[in-house]
Structure formats: structure tokens, C-alpha cells
C-alpha atoms as a PDB file:
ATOM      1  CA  UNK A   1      70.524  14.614 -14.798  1.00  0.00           C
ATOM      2  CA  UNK A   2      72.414  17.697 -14.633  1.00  0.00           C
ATOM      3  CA  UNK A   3      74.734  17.111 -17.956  1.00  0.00           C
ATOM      4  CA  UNK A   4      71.591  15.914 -19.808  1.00  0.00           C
ATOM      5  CA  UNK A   5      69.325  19.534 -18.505  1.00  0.00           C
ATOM      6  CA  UNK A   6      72.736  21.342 -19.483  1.00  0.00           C
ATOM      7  CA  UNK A   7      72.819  19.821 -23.025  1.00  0.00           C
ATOM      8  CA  UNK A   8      69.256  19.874 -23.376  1.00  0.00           C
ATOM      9  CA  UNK A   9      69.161  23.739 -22.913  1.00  0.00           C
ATOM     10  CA  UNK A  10      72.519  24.555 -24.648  1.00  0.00           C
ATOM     11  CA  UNK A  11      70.994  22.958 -28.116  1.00  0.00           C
ATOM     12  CA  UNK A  12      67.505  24.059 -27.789  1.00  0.00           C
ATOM     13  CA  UNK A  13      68.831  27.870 -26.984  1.00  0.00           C
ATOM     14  CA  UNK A  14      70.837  27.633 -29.797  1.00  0.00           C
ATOM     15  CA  UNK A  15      68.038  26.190 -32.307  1.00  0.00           C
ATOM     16  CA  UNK A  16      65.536  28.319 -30.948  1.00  0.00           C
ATOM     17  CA  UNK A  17      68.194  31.389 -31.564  1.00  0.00           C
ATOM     18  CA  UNK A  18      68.358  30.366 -34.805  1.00  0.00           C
ATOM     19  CA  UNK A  19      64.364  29.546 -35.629  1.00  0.00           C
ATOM     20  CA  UNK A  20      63.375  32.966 -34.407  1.00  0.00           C
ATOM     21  CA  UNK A  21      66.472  34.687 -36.556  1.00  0.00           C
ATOM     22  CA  UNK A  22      64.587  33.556 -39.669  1.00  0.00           C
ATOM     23  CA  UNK A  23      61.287  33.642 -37.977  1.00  0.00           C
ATOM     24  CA  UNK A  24      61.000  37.788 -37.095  1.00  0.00           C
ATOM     25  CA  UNK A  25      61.729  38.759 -40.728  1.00  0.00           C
ATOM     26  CA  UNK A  26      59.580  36.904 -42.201  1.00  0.00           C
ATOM     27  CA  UNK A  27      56.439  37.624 -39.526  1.00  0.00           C
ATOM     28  CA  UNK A  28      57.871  41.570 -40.475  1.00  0.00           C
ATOM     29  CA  UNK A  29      57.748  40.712 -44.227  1.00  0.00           C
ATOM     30  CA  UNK A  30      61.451  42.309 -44.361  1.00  0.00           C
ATOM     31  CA  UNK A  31      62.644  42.907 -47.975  1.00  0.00           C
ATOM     32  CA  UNK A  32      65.516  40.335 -46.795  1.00  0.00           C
ATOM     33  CA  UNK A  33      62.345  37.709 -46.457  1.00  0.00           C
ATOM     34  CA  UNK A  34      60.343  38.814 -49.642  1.00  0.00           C
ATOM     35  CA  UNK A  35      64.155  38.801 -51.930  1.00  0.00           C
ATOM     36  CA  UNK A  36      64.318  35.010 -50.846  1.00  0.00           C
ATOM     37  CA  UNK A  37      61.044  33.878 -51.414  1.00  0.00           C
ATOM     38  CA  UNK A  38      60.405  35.599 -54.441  1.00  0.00           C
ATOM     39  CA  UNK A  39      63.950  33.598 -55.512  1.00  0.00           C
ATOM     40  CA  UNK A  40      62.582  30.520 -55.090  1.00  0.00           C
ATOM     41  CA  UNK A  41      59.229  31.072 -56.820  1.00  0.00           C
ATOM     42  CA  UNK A  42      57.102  31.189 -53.725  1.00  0.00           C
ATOM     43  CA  UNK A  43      54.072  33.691 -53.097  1.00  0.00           C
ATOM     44  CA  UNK A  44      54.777  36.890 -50.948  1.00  0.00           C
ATOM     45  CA  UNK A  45      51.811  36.058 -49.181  1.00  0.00           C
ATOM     46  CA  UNK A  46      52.895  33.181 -47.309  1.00  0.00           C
ATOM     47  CA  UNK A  47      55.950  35.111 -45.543  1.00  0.00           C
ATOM     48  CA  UNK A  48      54.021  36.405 -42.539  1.00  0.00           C
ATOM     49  CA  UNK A  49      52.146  32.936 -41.715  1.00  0.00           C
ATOM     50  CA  UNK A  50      55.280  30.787 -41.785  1.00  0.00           C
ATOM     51  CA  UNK A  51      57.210  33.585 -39.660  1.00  0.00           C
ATOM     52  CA  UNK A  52      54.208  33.675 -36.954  1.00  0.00           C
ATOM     53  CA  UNK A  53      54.404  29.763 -36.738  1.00  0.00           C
ATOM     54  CA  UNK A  54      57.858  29.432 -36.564  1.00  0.00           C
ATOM     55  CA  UNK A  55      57.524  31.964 -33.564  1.00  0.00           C
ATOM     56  CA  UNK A  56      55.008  30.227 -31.793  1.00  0.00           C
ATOM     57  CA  UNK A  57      56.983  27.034 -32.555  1.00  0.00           C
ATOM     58  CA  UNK A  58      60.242  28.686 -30.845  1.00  0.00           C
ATOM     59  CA  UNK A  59      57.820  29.242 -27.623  1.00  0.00           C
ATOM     60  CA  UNK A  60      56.194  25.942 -27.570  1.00  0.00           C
ATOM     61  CA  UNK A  61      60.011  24.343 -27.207  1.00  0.00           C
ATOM     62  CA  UNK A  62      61.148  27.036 -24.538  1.00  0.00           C
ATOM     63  CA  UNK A  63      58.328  26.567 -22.330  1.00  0.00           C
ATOM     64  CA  UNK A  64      58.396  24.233 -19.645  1.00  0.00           C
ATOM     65  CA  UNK A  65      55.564  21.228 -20.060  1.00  0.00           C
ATOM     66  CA  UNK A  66      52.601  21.007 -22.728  1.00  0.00           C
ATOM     67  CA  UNK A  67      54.775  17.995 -24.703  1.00  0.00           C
ATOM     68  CA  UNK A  68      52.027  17.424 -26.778  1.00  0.00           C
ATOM     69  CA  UNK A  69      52.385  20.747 -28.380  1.00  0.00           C
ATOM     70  CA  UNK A  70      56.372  20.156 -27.962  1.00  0.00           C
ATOM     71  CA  UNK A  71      56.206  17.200 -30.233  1.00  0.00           C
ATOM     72  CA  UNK A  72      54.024  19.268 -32.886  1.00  0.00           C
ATOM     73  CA  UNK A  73      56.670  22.257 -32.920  1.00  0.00           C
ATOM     74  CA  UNK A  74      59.671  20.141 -32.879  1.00  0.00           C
ATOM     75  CA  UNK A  75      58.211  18.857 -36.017  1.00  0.00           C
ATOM     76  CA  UNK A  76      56.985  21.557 -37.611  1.00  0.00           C
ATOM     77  CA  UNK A  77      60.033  23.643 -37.271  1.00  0.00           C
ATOM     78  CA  UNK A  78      62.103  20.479 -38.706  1.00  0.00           C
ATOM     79  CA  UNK A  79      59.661  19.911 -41.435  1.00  0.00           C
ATOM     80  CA  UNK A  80      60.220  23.923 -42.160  1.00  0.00           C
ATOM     81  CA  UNK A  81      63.629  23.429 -42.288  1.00  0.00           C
ATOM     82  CA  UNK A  82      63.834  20.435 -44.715  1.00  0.00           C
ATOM     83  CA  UNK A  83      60.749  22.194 -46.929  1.00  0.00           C
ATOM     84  CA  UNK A  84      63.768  25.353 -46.727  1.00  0.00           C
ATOM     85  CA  UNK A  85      67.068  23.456 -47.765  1.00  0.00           C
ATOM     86  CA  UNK A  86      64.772  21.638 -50.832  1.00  0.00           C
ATOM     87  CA  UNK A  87      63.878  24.780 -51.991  1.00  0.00           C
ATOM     88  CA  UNK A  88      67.242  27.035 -51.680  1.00  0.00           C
ATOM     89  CA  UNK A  89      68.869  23.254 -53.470  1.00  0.00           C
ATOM     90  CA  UNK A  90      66.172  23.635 -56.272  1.00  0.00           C
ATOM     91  CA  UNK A  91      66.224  26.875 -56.728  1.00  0.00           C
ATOM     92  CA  UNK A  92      70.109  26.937 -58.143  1.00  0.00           C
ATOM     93  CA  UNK A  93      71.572  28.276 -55.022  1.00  0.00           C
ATOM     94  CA  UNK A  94      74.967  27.180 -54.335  1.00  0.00           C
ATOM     95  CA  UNK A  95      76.234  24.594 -51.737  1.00  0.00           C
ATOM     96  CA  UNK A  96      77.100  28.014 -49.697  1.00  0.00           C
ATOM     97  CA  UNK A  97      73.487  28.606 -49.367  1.00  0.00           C
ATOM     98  CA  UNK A  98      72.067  26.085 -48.142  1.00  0.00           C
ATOM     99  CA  UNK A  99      74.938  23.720 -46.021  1.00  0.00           C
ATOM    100  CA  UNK A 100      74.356  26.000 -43.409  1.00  0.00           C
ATOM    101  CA  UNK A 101      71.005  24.400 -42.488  1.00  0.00           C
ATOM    102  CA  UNK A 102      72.369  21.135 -41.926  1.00  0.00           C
ATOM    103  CA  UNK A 103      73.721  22.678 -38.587  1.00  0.00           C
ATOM    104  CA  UNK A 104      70.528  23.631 -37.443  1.00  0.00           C
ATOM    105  CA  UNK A 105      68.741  20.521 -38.573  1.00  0.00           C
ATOM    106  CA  UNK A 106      71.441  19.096 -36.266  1.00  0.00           C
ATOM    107  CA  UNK A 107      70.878  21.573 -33.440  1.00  0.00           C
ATOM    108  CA  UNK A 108      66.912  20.663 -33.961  1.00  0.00           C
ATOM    109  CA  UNK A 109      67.687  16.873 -33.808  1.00  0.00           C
ATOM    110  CA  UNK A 110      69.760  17.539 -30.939  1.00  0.00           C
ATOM    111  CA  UNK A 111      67.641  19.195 -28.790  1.00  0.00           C
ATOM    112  CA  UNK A 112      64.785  16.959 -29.487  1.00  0.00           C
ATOM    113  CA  UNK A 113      66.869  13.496 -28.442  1.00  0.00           C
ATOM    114  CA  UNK A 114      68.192  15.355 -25.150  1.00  0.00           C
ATOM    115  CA  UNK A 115      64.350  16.661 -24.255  1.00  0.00           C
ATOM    116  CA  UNK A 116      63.315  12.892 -24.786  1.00  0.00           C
ATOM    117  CA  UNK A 117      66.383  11.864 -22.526  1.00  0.00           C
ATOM    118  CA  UNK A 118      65.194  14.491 -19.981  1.00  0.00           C
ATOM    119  CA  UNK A 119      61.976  13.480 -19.714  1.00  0.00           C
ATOM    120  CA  UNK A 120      63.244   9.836 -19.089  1.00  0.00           C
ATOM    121  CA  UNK A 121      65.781  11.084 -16.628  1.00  0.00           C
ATOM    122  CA  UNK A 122      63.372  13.203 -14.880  1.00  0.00           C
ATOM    123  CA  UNK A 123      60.630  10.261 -14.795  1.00  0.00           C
ATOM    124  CA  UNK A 124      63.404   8.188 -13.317  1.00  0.00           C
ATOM    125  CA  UNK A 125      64.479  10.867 -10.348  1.00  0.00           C
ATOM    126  CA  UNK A 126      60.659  10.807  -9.882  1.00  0.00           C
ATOM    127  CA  UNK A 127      60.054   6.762  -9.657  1.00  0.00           C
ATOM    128  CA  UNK A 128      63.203   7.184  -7.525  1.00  0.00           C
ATOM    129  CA  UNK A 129      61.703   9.308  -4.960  1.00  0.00           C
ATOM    130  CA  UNK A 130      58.719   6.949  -4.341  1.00  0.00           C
ATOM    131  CA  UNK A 131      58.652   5.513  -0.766  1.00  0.00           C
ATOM    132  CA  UNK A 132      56.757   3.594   0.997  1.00  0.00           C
ATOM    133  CA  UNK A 133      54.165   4.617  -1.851  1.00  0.00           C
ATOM    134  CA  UNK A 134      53.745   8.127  -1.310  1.00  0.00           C
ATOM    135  CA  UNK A 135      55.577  10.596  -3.354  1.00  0.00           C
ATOM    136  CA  UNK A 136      58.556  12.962  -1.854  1.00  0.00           C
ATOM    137  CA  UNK A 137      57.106  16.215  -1.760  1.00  0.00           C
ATOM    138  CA  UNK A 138      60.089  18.360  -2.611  1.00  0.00           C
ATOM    139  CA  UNK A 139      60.491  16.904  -6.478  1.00  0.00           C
END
């Protein structure tokens, strides 16, 4: 349990780390966010949205519990990230550009398999700490 929590957290800090790196400019509408956007063709006006919803998609994966909402922001930060590398790829950008995002679509798939195998782990523990059909009070 502890080498799956340790994993878990070592690949979602990292993929949160970078999610809110590329989520603050754009919620600031930095000239950095506007340059690359206006590169690929897309309206200025979309900038702060997607930067607020990545952000709220970065908390939603930190915080403990609500996996509902977890499952909604794991995808919609990995659908934000393929929607991303399509665009730099189609916009002419070289391989430079836009390899770079196949590490965090790796840290995103990463995380999300190792919060699925804590959850299972964790349900285990707890089925493991059943006896006598009442439920150990310090889990």
C-alpha cells in the first residue's frame, strides 16, 4: 500500500506541477499564452476559460475523495492535452514543440492507473479490517 500511495503522489505532483505551469498563464492571459494561441489560429478569448479549468482540474486530482469529479478532471486535463499536441503538430511546429507533452500525457496516465490501484488497495486494507462484521475503527 505504501509503494502504490508513494507512486500515486510522486506522478500526480508531478502532472499537477505541470497542468498548473500552463494553467496560471493562461487564466492571467500572459502574452506567453496569447503568442501561442494566436499561433495556432485559436481565439484570444478562450485563454482565460481553459486556464481556470485546468486549475480547478489540478485541485479536483489533489484533493482527497469526490472521485466522481476525479474521473471528470483526469479526463478533461488529458483530453486538454491531446486537443494541445494536435494543435502545436498542425500548426507546423517542430517535433521540439510538441514531444514534450508525451511526458506529461504519461505522467497523466500514470497517476490515473496508480489512483485506480489505490483505491483497490485501500478497499482491500478496508475488507481486511472487517471482523466479526463490524468495522475496525482506526482505518
Amino acid at each position: 500500500m505504501k509503494k502504490t500511495k508513494i507512486i500515486y503522489w510522486i506522478l500526480t505532483g508531478l502532472f499537477a506541477f505541470f497542468m498548473l505551469g500552463s494553467a496560471i498563464p493562461d487564466a492571467l492571459v500572459m502574452p506567453i499564452a496569447v503568442g501561442g494561441f494566436k499561433e495556432m489560429g485559436y481565439p484570444v478569448y478562450i485563454i482565460p476559460f481553459l486556464g481556470v479549468a485546468k486549475i480547478l482540474g489540478v485541485i479536483a486530482i489533489l484533493i482527497p475523495g469526490y472521485p466522481r469529479i476525479k474521473e471528470w478532471a483526469y479526463a478533461g486535463l488529458t483530453f486538454d492535452l491531446i486537443g494541445a499536441t494536435y494543435s502545436i503538430i498542425n500548426s507546423g511546429k517542430s517535433i521540439g514543440n510538441w514531444a514534450p507533452m508525451f511526458i506529461i500525457l504519461f505522467l497523466a496516465a500514470g497517476s490515473y492507473i496508480y489512483y485506480h490501484k489505490k483505491l483497490k488497495t485501500a478497499a482491500q486494507h478496508d475488507n481486511n479490517d472487517l471482523v466479526g462484521g463490524t468495522v475496525n475503527a482506526i482505518s
